[in-house]
Protein backbone atom coordinates (compact mmCIF):
# COMPACT_ATOMS: atom_id res chain seq x y z
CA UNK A 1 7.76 22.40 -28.93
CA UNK A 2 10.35 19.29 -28.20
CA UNK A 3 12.57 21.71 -27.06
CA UNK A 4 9.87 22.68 -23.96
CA UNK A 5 9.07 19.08 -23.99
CA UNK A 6 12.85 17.85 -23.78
CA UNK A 7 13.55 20.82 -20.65
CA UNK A 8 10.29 19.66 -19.16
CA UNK A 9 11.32 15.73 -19.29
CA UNK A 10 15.00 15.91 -18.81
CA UNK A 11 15.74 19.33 -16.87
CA UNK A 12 16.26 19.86 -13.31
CA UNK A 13 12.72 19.69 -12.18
CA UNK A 14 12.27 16.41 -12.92
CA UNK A 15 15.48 15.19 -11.22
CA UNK A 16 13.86 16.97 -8.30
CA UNK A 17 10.57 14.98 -8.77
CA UNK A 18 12.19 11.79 -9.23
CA UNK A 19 13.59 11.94 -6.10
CA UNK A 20 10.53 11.21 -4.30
CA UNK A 21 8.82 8.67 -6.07
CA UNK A 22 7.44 6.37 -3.37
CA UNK A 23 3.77 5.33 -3.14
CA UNK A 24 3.50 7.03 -0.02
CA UNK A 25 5.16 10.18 -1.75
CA UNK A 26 2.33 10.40 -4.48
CA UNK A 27 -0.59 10.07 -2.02
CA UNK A 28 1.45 13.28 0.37
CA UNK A 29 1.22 15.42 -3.18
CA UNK A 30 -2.73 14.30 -3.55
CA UNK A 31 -3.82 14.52 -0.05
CA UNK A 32 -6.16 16.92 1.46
CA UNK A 33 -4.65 19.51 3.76
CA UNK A 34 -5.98 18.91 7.12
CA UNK A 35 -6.43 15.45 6.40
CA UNK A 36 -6.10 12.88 9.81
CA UNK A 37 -3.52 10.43 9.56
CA UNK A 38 -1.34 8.08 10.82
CA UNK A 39 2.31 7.78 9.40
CA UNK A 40 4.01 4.65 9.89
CA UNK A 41 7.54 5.57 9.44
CA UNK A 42 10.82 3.18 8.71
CA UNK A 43 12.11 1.80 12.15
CA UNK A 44 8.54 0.93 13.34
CA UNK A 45 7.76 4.37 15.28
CA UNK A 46 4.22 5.46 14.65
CA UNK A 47 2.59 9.22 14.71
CA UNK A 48 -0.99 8.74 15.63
CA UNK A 49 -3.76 11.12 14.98
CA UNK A 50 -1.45 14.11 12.98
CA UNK A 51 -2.64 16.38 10.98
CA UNK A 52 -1.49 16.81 7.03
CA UNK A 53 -0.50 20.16 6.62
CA UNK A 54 1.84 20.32 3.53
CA UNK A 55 4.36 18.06 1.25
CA UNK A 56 7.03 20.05 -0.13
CA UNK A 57 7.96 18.11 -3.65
CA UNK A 58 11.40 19.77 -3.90
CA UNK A 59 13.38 18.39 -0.87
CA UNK A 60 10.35 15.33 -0.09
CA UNK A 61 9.54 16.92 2.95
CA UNK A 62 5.90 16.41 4.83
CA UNK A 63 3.95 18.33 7.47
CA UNK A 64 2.38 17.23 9.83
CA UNK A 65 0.72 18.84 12.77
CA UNK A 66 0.37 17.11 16.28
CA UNK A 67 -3.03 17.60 18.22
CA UNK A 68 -2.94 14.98 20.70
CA UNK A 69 0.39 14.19 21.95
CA UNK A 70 2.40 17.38 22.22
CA UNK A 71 -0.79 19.52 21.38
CA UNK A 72 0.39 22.19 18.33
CA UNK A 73 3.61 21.12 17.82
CA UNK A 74 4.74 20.44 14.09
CA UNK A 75 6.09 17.19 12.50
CA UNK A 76 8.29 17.59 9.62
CA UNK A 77 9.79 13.60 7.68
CA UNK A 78 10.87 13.06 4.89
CA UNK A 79 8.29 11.19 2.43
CA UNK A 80 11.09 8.77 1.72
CA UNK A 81 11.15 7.90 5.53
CA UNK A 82 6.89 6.56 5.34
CA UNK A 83 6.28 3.36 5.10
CA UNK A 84 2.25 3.53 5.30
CA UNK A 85 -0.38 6.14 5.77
CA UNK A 86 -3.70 5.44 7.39
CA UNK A 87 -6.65 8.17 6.84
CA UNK A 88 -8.72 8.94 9.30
């Protein structure tokens, strides 16, 4: 048992999860697909009114999908790159 406990603590998978440990990381792996949102990203550019479509915990990566600006086109940023989420 502290083997499986050791590999799960200390192994590869969690250097992967460590790597996105912001708050705005942790709310991406909770959210509701097709959740409304607006991502307030580093730099001060905004993304109003996207769409949550998936958060990828291995390389930090969130989806997002863009119905009003450029209709249908797909978002992808880094989690690390958020600096606030509003839901819609």
């Amino acid at each position: 048992m502290s083997n499986q406990i050791s590999k799960c603590c200390h192994g590869s998978s969690s250097r992967r999860r460590n790597r996105c440990n912001k708050c705005v990381c942790d709310i991406l792996r909770r959210l509701r697909t097709r959740t409304e949102v607006d991502v307030f990203l580093s730099g001060g550019v905004v993304l109003e009114d996207v769409i949550f479509v998936d958060f990828d915990n291995r390389n930090c990566c969130a989806t997002f999908r863009d119905e009003e600006d450029e209709r249908g086109t797909i978002i992808f940023v880094d989690c690390r790159d958020i600096q606030a989420l509003r839901v819609e």
